[in-house]
C-alpha atoms as a PDB file:
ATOM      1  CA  UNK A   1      94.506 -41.274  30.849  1.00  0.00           C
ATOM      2  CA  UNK A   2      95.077 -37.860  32.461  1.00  0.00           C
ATOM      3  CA  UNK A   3      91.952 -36.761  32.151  1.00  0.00           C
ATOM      4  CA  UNK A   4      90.508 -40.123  33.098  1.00  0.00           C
ATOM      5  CA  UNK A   5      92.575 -40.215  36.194  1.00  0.00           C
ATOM      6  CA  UNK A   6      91.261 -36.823  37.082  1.00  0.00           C
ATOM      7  CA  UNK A   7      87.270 -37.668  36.496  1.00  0.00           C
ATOM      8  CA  UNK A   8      87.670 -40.655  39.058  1.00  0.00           C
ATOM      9  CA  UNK A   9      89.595 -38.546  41.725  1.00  0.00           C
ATOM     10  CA  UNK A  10      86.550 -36.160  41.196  1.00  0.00           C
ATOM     11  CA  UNK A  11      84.052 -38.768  41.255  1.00  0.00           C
ATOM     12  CA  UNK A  12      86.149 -40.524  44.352  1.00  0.00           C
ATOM     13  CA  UNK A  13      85.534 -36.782  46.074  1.00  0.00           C
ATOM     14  CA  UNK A  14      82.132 -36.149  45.543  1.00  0.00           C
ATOM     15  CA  UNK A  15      81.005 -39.722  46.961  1.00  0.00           C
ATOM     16  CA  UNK A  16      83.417 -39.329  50.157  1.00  0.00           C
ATOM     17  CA  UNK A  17      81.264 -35.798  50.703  1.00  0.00           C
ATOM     18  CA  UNK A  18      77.833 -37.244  49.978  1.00  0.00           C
ATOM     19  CA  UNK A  19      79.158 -39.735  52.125  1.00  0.00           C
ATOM     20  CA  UNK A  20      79.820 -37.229  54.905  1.00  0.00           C
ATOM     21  CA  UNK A  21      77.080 -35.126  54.380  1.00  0.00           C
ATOM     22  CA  UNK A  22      74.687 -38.634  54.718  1.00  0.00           C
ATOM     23  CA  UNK A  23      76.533 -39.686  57.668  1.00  0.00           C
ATOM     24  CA  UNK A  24      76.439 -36.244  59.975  1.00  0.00           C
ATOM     25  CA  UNK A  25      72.877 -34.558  58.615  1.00  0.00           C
ATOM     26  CA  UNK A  26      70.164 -37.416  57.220  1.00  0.00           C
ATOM     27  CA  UNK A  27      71.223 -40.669  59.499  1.00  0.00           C
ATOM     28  CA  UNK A  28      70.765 -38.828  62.658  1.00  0.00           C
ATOM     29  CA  UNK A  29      67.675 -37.035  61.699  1.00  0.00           C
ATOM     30  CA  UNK A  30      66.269 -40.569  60.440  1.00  0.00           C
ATOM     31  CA  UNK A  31      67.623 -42.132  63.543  1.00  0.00           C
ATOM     32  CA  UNK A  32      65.436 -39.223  65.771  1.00  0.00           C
ATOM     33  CA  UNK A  33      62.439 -40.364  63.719  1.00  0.00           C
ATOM     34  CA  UNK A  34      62.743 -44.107  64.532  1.00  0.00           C
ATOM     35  CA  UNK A  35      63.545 -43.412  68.211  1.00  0.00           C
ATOM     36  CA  UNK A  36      60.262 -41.502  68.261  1.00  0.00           C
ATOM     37  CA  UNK A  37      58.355 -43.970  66.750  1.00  0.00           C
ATOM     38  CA  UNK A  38      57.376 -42.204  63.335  1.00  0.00           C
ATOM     39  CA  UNK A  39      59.207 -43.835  60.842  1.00  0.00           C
ATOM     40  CA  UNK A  40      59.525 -47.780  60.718  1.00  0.00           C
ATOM     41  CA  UNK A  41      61.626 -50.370  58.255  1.00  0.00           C
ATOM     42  CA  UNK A  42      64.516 -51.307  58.053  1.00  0.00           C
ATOM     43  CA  UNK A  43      67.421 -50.030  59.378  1.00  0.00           C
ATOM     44  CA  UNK A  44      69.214 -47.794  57.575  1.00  0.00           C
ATOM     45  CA  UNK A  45      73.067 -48.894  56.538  1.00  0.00           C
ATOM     46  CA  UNK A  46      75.931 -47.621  56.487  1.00  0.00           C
ATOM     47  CA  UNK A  47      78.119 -46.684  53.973  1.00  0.00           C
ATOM     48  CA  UNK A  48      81.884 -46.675  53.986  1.00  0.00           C
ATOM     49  CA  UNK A  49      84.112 -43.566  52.209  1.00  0.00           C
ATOM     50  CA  UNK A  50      86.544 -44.852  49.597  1.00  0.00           C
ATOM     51  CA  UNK A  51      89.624 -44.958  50.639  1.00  0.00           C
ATOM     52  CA  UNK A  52      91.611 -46.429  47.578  1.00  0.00           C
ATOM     53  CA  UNK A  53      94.046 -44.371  45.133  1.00  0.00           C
ATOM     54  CA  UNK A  54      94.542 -44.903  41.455  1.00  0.00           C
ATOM     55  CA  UNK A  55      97.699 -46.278  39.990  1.00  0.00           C
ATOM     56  CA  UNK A  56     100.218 -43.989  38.852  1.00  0.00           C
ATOM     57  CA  UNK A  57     101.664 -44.071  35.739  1.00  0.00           C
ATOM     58  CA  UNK A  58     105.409 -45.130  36.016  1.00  0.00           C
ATOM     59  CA  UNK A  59     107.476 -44.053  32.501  1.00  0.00           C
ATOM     60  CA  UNK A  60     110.617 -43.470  31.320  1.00  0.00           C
ATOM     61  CA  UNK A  61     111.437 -40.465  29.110  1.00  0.00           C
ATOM     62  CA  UNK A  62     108.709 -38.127  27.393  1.00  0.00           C
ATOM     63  CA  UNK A  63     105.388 -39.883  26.019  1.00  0.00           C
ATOM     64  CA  UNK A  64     105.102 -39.371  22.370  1.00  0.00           C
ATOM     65  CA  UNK A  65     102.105 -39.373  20.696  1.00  0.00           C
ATOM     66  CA  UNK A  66     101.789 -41.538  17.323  1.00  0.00           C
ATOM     67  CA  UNK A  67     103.656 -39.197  15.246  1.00  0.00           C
ATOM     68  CA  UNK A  68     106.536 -38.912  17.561  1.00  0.00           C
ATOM     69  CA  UNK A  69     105.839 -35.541  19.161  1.00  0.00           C
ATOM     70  CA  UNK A  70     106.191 -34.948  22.929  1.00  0.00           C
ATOM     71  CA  UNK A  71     102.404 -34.892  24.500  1.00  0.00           C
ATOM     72  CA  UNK A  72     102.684 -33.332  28.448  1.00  0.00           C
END
């Protein structure tokens, strides 16, 4: 779950970048091409950054595996 937990914070990340990076370099370049009159179509939409965060695991004591042994 650890491990899981860290893959979707990663993931989570790298789409609030692309995100970004969309937002502040390609949308205003496409806009400049619409206003100009060299690209047509639709409207290009927006996207919204994530914003949500991933349940923590509440526990009592140390987590033992199967066998009984401690796992950190």
């Amino acid at each position: 779950l650890v491990q899981l937990k860290r893959g979707i914070d990663q993931s989570v990340d790298a789409y609030n970048k692309a995100v970004g990076s969309l937002e502040m370099r390609v949308l205003p370049a496409a806009r400049r091409f619409k206003d100009l009159g060299a690209a047509g179509g639709d409207e290009i939409e927006s996207l919204e950054a994530i914003d949500k965060a991933v349940r923590s695991l509440e526990r009592e004591g140390p987590l033992l595996d199967p066998g009984g042994e401690e796992v950190s």
